[in-house]
Protein backbone atom coordinates (compact mmCIF):
# COMPACT_ATOMS: atom_id res chain seq x y z
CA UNK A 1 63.79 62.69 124.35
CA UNK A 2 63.71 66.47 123.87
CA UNK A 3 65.50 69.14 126.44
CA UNK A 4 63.72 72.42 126.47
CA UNK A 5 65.81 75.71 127.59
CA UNK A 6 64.04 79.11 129.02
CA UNK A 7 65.36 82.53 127.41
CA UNK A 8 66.20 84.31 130.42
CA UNK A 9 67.03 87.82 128.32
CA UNK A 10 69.95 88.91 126.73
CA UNK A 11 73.47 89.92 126.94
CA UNK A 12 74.65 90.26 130.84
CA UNK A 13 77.58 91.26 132.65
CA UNK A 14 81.25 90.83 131.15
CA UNK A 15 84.05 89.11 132.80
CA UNK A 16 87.60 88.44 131.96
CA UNK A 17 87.75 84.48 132.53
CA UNK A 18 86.66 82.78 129.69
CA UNK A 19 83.98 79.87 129.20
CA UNK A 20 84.66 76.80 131.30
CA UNK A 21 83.35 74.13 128.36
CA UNK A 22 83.96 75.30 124.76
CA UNK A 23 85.18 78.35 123.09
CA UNK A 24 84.10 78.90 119.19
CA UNK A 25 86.35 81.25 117.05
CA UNK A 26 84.86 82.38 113.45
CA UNK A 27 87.89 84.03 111.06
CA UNK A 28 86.11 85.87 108.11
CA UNK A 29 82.88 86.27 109.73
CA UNK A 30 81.76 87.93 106.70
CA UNK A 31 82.34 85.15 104.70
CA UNK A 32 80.65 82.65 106.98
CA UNK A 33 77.79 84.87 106.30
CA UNK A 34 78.20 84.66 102.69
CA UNK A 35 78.51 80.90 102.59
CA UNK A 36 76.04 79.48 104.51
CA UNK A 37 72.20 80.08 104.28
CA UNK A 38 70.61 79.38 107.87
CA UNK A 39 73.38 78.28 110.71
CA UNK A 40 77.02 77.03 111.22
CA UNK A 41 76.77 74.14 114.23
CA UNK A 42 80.45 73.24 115.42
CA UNK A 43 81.41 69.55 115.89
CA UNK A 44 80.30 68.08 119.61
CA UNK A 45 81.96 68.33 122.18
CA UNK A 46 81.66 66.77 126.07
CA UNK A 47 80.69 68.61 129.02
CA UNK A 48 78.96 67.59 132.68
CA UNK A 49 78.59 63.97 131.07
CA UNK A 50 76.75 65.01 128.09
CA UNK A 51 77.74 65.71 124.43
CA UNK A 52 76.35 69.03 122.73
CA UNK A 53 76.55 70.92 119.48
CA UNK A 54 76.95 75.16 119.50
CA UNK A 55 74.91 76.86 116.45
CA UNK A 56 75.49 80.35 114.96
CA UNK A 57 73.16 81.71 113.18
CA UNK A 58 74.94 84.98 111.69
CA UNK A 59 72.08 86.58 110.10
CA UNK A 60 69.41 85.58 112.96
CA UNK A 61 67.04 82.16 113.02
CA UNK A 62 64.05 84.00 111.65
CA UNK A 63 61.50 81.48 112.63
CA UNK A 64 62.41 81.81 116.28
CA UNK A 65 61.73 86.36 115.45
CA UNK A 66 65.87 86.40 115.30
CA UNK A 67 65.83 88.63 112.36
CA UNK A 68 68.42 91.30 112.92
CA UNK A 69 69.96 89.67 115.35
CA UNK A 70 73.27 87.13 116.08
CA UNK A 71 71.33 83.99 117.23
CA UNK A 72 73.27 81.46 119.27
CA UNK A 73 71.62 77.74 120.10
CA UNK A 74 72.89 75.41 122.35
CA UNK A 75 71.81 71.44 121.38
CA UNK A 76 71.97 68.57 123.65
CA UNK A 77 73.65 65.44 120.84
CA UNK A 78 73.50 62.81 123.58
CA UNK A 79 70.58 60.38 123.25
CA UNK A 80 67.75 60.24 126.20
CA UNK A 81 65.72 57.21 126.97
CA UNK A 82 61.74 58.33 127.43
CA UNK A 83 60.69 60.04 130.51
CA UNK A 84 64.09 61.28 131.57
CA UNK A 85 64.82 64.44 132.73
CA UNK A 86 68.11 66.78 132.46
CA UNK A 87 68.25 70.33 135.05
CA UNK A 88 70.71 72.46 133.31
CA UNK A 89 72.28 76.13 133.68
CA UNK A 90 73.81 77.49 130.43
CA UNK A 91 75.73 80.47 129.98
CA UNK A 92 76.35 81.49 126.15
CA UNK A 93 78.77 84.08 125.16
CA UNK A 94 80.24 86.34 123.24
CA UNK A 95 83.43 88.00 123.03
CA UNK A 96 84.71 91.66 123.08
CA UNK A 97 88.31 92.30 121.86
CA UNK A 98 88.74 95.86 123.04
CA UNK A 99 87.09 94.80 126.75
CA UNK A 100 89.27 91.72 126.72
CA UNK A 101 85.82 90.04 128.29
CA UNK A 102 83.33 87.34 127.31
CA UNK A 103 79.83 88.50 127.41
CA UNK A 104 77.07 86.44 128.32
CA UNK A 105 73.69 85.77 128.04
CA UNK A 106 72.09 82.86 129.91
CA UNK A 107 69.79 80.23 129.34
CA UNK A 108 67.80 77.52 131.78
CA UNK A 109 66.12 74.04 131.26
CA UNK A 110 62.91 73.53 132.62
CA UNK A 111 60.88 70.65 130.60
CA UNK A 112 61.94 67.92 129.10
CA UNK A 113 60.72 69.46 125.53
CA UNK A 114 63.24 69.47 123.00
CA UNK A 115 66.71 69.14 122.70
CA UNK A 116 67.50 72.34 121.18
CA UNK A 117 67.40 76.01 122.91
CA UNK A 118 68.99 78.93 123.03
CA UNK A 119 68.83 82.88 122.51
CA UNK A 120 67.36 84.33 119.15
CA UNK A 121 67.85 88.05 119.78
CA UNK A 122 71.25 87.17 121.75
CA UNK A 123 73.01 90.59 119.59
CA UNK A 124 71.56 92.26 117.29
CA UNK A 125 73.67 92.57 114.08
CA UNK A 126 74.36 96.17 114.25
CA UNK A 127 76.28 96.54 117.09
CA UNK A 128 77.80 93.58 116.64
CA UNK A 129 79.05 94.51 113.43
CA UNK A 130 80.12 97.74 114.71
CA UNK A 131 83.65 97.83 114.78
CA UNK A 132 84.02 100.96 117.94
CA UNK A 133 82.27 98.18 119.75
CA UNK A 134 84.36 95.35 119.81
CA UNK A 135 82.85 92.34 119.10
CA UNK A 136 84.20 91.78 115.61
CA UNK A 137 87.36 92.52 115.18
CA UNK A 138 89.46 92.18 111.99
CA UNK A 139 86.62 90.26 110.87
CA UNK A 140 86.87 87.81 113.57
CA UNK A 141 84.63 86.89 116.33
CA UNK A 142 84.65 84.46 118.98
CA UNK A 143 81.57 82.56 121.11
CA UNK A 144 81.45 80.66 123.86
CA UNK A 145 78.89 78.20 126.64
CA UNK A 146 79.03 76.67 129.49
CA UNK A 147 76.85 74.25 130.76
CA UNK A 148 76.18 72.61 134.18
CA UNK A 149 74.19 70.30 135.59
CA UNK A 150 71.96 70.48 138.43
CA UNK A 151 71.70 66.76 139.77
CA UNK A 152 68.07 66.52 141.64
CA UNK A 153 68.65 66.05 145.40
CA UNK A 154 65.53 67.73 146.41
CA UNK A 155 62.89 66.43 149.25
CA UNK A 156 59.10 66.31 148.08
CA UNK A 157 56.32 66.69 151.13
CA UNK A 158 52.30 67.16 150.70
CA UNK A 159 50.54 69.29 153.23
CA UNK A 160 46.87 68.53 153.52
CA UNK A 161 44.65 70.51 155.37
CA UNK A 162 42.01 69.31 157.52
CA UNK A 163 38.44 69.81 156.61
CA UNK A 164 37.06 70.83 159.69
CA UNK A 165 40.44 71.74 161.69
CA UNK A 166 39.95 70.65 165.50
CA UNK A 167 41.07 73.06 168.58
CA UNK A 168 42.06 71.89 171.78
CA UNK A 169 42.11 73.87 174.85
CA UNK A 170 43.86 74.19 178.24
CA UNK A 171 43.70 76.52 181.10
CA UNK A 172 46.47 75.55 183.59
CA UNK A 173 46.41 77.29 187.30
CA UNK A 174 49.41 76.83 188.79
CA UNK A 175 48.77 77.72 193.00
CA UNK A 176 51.82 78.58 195.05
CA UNK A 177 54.26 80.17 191.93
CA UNK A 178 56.83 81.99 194.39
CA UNK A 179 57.50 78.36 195.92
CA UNK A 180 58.39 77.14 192.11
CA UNK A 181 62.02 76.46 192.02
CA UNK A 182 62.38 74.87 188.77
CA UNK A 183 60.86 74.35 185.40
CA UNK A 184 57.68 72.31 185.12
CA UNK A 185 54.66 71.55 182.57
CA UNK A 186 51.34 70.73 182.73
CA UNK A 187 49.08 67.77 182.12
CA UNK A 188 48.36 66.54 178.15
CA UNK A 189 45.10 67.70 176.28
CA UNK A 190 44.26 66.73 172.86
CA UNK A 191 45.18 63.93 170.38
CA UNK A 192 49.02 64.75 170.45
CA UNK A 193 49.26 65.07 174.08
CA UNK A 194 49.96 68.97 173.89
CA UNK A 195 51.35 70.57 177.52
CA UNK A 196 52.20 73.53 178.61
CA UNK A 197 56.16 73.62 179.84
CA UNK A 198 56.92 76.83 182.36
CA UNK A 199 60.43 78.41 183.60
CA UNK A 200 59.63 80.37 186.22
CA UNK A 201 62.59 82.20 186.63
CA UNK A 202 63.07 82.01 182.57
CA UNK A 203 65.40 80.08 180.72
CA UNK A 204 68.56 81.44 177.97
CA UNK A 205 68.91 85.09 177.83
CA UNK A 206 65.61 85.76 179.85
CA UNK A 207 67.22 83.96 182.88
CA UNK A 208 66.37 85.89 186.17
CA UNK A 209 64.64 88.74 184.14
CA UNK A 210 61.18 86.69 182.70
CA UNK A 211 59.17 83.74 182.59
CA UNK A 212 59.30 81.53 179.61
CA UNK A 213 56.33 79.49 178.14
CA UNK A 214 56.36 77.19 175.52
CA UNK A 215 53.39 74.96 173.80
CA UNK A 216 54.59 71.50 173.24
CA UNK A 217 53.72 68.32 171.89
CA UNK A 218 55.06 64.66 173.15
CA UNK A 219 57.56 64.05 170.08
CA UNK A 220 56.70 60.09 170.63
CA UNK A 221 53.07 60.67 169.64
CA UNK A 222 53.84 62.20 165.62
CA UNK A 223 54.12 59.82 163.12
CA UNK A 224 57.75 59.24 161.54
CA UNK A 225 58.10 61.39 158.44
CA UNK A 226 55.13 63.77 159.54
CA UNK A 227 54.70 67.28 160.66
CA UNK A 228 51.53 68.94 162.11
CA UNK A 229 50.86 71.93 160.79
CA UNK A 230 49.12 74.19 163.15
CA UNK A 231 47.78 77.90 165.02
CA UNK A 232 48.57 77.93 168.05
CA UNK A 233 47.78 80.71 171.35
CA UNK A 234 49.69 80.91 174.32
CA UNK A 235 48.15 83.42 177.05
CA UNK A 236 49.23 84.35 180.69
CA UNK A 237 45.93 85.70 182.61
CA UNK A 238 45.56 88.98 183.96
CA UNK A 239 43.18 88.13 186.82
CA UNK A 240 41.75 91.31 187.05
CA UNK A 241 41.84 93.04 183.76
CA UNK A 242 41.02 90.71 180.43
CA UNK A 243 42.63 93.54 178.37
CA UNK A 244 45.86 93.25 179.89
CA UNK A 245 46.22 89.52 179.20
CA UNK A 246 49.81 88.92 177.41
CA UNK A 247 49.55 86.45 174.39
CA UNK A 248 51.44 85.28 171.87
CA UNK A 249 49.82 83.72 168.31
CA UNK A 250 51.73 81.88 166.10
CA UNK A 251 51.84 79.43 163.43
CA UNK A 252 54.73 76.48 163.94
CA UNK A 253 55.24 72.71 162.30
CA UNK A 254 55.56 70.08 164.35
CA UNK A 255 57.78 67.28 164.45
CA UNK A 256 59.62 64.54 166.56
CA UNK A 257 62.49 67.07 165.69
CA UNK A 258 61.05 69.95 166.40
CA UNK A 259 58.23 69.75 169.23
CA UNK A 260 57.92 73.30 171.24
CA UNK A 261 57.26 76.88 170.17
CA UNK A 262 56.96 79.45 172.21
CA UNK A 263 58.34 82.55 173.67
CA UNK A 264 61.94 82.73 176.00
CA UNK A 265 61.65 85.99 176.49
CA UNK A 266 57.08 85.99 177.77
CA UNK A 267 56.48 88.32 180.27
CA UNK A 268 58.77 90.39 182.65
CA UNK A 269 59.13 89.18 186.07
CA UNK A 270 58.98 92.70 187.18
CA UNK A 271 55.60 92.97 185.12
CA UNK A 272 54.16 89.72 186.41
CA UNK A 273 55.35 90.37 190.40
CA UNK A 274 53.69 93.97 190.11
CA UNK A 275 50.61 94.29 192.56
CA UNK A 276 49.34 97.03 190.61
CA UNK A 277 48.80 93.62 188.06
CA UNK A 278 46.29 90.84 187.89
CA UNK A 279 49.25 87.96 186.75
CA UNK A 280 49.91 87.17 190.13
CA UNK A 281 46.49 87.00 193.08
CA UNK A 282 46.81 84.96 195.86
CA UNK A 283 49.95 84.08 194.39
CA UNK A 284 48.67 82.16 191.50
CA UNK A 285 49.53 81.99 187.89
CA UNK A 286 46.75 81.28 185.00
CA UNK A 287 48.19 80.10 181.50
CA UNK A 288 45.63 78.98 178.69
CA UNK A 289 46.74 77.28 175.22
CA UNK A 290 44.65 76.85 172.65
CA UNK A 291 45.72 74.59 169.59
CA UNK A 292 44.59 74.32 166.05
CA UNK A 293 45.30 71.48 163.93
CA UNK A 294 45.13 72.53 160.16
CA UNK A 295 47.11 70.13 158.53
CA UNK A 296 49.28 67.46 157.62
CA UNK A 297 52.58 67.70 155.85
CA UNK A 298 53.96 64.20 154.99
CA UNK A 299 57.12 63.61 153.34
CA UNK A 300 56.17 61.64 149.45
């Protein structure tokens, strides 16, 4: 089964630590280059569970557009049964002697492709050859990788929107608000038994300064590993002016977890007890909902 790798650019930052898996030292560069025609590949050697093999090509792998260039490949020597899948990070690197740190460039799997990949342009053969620059040094140079693996503990859900999404509507008048004492909701409406829940003297940090309203949803009614996915409006009435009318509009996922949005913090009680305001006539309160279900998102 073949491992494919993403280039993800070229040399990056230095550092002084050196790679965590294997650590490749060439004496005589210049006669590795003299000896060999395409690539020097070290023995194998183990890490994260798997067995790999680090290649070198001195004068560039030319068929990958190296030419120029040091070109480093990183192979996975560990056989894969069909359909299997390996999530790697590699780091490859090289070393500068007069830095005293390992420079790297790094590569990432994606697809299960092909068992070699790496970096073709990873230096180019001038400055490494260079010797103000560091890299090879008395004719010696030394590479590096390090290779992890990212084990797959990820969740997979589907959303699915609704064809013709349905909205459900409520307008609650609540009579006789300065004799509310404590926190209270409203009757169900719709399919998932949506209500209105009210803290007249506000709950959390907008205790004794606001109301708080949320839109919520009777946990018992969603489905075990479902969420509904909807639009929702939440609107205190200003009896006598429309344009004054405080709303919020949201978006918000529902769940047996999760089962109220809304707003701590809705509207002042200094606002709302203002006469010079249409919140409160005859001391009645108007709150309307309106709720919008788009989707779906179910857990695969």
């Amino acid at each position: 089964m073949d491992v494919h790798y993403s280039v993800e650019g070229a040399i990056l930052t230095g550092r002084y630590t050196p790679p965590t898996h294997y650590v490749f030292k060439i004496e005589s560069f210049s006669k590795l280059t003299k000896a060999i025609e395409d690539k020097y590949s070290s023995d194998k050697f183990d890490a994260e569970g798997f067995s790999w093999k680090l290649s070198i090509y001195p004068t560039g792998d030319e068929s990958k557009n190296g030419k120029g260039h040091i070109s480093i490949f990183l192979e996975l020597d560990t056989s894969l049964a069909v359909g299997s899948d390996v999530n790697v990070t590699v780091n490859l690197f090289v070393f500068n002697h007069f830095e005293d740190k390992y420079f790297n460039g790094r590569v990432r799997r994606y697809h299960a492709l092909k068992k070699t990949w790496g970096i073709a342009k990873f230096i180019d053969i001038e400055t490494f050859s260079n010797p103000e620059k560091g890299y090879l040094l008395d004719d010696t140079c030394v590479f590096g990788a390090e290779i992890f693996v990212i084990k797959s503990s990820f969740k997979s859900e589907r959303l699915s929107m609704m064809n013709e999404p349905s909205t459900y509507f409520q307008t609650w008048k609540f009579t006789k608000f300065s004799s509310l004492s404590s926190d209270t909701c409203s009757g169900n409406f719709g399919c998932y038994n949506w209500y209105i829940w009210l803290y007249p003297d506000g709950t959390g940090k907008s205790k004794g300064n606001s109301i708080s309203v949320f839109l919520c949803t009777s946990k018992s009614k969603i489905p075990a590993d479902t969420k509904l996915f909807t639009k929702f409006i939440l609107r205190v009435k200003d009896q006598t002016d429309e344009n004054r009318n405080v709303k919020i509009e949201d978006n918000h996922l529902y769940s047996p977890y999760n089962y109220s949005s809304g707003r701590v913090e809705f509207l002042s009680l200094a606002k709302l007890q203002d006469p010079k305001m249409g919140f409160l006539v005859d001391d009645t309160l108007i709150i309307e909902a309106e709720v919008t279900l788009l989707g779906l998102v179910m857990k695969e």
